[in-house]
Protein backbone atom coordinates (compact mmCIF):
# COMPACT_ATOMS: atom_id res chain seq x y z
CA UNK A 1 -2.46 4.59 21.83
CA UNK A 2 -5.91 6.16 21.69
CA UNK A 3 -8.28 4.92 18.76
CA UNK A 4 -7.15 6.90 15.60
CA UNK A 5 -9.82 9.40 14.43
CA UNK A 6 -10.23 9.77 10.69
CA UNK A 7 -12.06 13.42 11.64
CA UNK A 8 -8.53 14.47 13.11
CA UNK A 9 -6.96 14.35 9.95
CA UNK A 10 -3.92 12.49 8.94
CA UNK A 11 -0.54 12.77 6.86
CA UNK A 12 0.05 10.71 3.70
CA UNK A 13 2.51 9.65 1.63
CA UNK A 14 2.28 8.17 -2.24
CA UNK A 15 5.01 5.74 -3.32
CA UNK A 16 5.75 7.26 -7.18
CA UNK A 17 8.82 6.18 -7.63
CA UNK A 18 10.50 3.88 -10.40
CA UNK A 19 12.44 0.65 -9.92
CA UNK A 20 14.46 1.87 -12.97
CA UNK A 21 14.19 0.59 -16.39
CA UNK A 22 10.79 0.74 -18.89
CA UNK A 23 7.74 -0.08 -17.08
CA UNK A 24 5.78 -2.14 -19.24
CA UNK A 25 3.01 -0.73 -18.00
CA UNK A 26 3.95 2.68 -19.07
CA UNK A 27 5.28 1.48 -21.98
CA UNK A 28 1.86 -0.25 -22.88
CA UNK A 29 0.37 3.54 -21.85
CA UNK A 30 2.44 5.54 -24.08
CA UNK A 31 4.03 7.46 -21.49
CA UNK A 32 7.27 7.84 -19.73
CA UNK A 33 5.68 7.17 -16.17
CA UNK A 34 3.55 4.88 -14.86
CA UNK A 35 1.87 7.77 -12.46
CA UNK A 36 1.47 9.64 -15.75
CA UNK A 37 -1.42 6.98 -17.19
CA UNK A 38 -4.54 8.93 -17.81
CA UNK A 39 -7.69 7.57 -16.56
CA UNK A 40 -10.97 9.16 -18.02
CA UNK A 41 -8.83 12.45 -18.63
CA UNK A 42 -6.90 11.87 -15.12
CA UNK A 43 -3.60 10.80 -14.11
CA UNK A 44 -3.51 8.35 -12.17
CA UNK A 45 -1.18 10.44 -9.26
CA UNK A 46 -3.85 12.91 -9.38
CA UNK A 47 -6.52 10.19 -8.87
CA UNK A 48 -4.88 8.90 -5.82
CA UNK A 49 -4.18 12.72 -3.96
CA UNK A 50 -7.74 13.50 -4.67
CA UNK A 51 -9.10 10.41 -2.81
CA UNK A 52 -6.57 11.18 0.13
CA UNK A 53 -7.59 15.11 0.28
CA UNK A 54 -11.65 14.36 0.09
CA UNK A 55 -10.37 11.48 3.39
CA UNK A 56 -8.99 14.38 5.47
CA UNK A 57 -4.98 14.42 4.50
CA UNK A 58 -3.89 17.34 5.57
CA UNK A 59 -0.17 17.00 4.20
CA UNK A 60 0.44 14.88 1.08
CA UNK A 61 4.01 14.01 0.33
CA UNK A 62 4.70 11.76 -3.34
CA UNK A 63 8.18 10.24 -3.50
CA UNK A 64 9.58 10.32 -7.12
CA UNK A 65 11.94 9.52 -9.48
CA UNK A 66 11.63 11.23 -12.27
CA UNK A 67 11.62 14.71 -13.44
CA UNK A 68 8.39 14.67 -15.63
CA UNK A 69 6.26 12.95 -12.13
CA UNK A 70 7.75 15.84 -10.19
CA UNK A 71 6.74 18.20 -12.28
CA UNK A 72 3.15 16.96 -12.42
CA UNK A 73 2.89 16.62 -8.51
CA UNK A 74 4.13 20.02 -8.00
CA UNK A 75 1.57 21.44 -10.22
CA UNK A 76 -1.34 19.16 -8.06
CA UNK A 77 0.00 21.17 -5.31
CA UNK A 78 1.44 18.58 -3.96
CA UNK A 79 5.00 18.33 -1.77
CA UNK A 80 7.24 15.96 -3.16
CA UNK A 81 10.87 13.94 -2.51
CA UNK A 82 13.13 11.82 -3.98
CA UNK A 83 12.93 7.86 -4.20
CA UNK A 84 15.37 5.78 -1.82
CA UNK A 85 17.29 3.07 -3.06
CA UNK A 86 14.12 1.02 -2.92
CA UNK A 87 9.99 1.12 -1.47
CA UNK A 88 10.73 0.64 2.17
CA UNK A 89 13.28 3.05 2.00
CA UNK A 90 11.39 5.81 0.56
CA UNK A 91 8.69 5.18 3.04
CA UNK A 92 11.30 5.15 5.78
CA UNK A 93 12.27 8.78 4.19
CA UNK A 94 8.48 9.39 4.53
CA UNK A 95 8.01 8.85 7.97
CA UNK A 96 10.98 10.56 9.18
CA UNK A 97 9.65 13.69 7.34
CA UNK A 98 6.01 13.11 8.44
CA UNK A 99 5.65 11.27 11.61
CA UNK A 100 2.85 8.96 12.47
CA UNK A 101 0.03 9.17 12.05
CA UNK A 102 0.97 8.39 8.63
CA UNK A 103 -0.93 6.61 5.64
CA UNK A 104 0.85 5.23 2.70
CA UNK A 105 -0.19 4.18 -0.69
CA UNK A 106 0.71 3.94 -4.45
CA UNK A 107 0.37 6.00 -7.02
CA UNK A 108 -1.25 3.19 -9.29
CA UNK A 109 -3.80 2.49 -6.55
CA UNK A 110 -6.28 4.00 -9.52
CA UNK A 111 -9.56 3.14 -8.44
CA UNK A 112 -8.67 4.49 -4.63
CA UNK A 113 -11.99 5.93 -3.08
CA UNK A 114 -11.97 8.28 0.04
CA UNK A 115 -13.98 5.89 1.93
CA UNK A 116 -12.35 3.01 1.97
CA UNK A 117 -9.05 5.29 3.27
CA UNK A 118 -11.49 6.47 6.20
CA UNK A 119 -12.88 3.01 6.81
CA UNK A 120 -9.46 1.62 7.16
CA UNK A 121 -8.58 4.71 9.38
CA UNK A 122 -10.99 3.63 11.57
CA UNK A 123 -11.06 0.24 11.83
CA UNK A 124 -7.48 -0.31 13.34
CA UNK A 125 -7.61 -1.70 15.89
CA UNK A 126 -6.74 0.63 19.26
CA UNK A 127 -3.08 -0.36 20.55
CA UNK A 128 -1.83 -1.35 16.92
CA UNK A 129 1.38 0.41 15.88
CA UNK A 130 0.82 -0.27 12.05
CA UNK A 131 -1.97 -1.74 10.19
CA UNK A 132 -2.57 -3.47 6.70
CA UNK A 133 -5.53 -2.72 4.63
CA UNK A 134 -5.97 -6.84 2.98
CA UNK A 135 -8.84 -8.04 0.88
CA UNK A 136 -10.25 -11.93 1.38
CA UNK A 137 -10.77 -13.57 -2.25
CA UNK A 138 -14.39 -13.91 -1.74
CA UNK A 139 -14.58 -10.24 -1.19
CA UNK A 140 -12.74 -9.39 -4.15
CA UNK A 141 -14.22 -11.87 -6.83
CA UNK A 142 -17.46 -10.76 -5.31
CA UNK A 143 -16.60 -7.04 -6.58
CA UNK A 144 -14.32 -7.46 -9.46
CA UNK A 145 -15.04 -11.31 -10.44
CA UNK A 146 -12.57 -10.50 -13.56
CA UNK A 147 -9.77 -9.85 -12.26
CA UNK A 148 -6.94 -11.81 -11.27
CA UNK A 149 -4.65 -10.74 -7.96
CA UNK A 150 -1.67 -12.75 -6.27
CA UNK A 151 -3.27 -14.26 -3.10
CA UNK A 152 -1.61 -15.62 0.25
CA UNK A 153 -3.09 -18.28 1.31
CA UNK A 154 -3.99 -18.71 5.12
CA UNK A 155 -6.06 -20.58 7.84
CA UNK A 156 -8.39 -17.88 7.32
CA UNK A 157 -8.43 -17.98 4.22
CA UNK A 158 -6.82 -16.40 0.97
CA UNK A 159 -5.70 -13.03 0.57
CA UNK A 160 -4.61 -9.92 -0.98
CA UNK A 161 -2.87 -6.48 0.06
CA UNK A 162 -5.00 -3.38 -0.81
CA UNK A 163 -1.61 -0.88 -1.05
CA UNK A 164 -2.89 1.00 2.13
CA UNK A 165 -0.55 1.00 5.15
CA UNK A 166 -1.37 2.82 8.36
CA UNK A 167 1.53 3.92 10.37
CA UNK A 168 -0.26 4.41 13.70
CA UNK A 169 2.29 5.66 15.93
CA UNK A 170 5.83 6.70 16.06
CA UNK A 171 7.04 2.81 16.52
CA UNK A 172 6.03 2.27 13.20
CA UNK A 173 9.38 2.99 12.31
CA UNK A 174 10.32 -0.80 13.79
CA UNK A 175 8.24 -1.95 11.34
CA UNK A 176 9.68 0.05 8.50
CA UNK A 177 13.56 -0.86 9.35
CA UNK A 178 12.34 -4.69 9.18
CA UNK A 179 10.85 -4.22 5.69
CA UNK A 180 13.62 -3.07 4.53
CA UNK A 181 15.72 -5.62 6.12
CA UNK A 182 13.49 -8.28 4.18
CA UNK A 183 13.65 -6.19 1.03
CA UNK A 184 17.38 -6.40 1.11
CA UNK A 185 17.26 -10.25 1.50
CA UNK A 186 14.65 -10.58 -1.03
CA UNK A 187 17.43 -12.57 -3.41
CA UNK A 188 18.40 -14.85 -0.22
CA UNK A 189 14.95 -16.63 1.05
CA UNK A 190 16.71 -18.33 3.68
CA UNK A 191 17.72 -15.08 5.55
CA UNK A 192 13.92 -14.14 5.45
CA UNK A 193 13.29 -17.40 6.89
CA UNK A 194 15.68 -17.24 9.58
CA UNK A 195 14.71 -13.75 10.39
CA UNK A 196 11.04 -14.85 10.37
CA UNK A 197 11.52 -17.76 12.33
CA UNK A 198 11.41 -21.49 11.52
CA UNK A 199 8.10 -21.66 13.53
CA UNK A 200 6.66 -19.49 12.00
CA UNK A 201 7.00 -21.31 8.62
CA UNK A 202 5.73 -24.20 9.44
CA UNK A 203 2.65 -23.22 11.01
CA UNK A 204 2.26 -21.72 7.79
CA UNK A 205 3.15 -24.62 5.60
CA UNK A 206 0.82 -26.53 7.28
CA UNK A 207 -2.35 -24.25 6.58
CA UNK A 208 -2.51 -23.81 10.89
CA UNK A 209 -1.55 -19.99 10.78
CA UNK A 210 -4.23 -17.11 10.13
CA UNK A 211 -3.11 -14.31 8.45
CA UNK A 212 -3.63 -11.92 12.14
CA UNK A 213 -1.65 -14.37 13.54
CA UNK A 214 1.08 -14.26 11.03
CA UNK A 215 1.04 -9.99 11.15
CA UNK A 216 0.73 -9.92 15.02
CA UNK A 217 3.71 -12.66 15.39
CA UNK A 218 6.26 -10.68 12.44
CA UNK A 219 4.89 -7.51 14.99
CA UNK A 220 6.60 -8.95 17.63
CA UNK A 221 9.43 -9.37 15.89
CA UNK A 222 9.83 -5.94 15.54
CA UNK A 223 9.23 -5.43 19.23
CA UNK A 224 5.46 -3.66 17.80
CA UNK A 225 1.99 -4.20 17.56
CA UNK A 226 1.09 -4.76 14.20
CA UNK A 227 -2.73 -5.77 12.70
CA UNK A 228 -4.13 -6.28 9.54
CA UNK A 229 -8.26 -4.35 8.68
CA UNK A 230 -10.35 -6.80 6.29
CA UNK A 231 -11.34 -4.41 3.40
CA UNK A 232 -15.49 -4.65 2.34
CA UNK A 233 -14.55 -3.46 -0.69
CA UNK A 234 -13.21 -5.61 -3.15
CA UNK A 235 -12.14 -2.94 -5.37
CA UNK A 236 -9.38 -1.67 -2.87
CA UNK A 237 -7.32 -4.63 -4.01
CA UNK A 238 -7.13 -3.70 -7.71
CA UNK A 239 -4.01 -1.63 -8.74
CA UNK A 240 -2.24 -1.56 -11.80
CA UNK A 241 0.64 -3.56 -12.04
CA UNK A 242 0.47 -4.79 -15.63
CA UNK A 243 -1.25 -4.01 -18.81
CA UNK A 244 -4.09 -6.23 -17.95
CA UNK A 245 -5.06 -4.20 -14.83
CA UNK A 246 -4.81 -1.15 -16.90
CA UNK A 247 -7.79 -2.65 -19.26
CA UNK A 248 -9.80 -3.66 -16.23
CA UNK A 249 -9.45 -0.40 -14.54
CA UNK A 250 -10.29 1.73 -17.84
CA UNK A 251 -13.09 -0.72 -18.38
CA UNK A 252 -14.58 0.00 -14.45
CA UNK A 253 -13.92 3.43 -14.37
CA UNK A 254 -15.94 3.95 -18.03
CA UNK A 255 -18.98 2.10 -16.39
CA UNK A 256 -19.13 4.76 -13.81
């Protein structure tokens, strides 16, 4: 696979759906959806397609769940389908209406900027058949010292995902049907594990495995080439999974 080229354009598809129930998050809002949060008299749906369009997506898909998010995307112009029985399944619905090249993102990723989807475009690596946008902790408390994210801890260091997934080339879909494999064992550990490989826990247990070594190894599992992109930007790793993100991102976003 040739070196993608953030000039050529790519596809892109937000994750907007609901896991069912009342998002706190919403709830904390005042509104029904979680995509629906205004930030500085934008949603936060409409923050995220603007960031992809100004990066070059030529084709923005948004997978919902609900009526009142469907309504909004339509009116951003924006095509739209319904939410799987879970995230890797709606992505999986993604890429079989997209294709690769394909990048894939949340709609609470509120603080996305264009450049860091064009950086990550084109820093993965040539030959990878999906990449992982992933922050280190430095780089993060360096940005956004507080804020506080769910790390993994490596070799390399610690570290945390940036919701940006690039789906390089048409094998991405190995990668896909072995997320959702894992999302279906998510309740039984030990099938992960087994799936995973004993090996590969341990290396990990005993603070010997890097985090490119952990992606290129699960890769291989899925008989692809998989890579993870170190974000510069701090920033890319804040989202808005509970109220508390909410207050930090309203609190950035007014400083601007």
């Amino acid at each position: 696979m040739e070196r993608p080229d953030p000039a050529a354009g790519f596809n892109a598809l937000i994750l907007a759906g609901s896991r069912g129930g009342v998002d706190p998050v919403a709830e904390y809002a005042g509104v029904t959806d979680k995509a629906m949060i205004e930030i500085e008299g934008q949603t936060m749906l409409a923050r995220v397609a603007d960031a992809l369009r100004t990066a070059g997506a030529s084709r923005i898909v948004v997978v919902v769940s609900s009526p009142t998010v469907r309504t909004h995307a339509e009116a951003l112009d924006l095509e739209v389908i319904d939410a799987a029985a879970g995230p890797s399944a709606s992505a999986g619905a993604g890429f079989d209406l997209l294709g690769a090249p394909l990048l894939v993102t949340t709609a609470d990723h509120a603080l996305l900027q264009p450049d860091w989807v064009t950086r990550f475009v084109a820093d993965v690596p040539a030959g990878a058949d999906v990449a992982v946008l992933l922050a280190r902790r430095d780089v993060i408390e360096r940005d956004v010292p507080d804020t506080r994210r769910t790390y993994l801890k490596f070799a390399d260091g610690a570290w945390s995902g940036c919701n940006l997934f690039y789906l390089a080339t048409p094998r991405a879909q190995a990668a896909i049907t072995l997320w959702q494999s894992v999302e279906a064992d998510r309740k039984r550990p030990w099938r992960i594990v087994r799936k995973l490989g004993p090996s590969l826990l341990l290396r990990y247990l005993l603070g010997k495995l890097t985090l490119a070594a952990g992606l290129a190894q699960i890769g291989k599992l899925a008989g692809i080439e998989a890579a993870m992109v170190a974000s510069p930007f701090g920033l890319a790793a804040v989202d808005v999974d509970k109220p508390s993100d909410l207050d930090l991102v309203r609190r950035l976003t007014s400083r601007r």
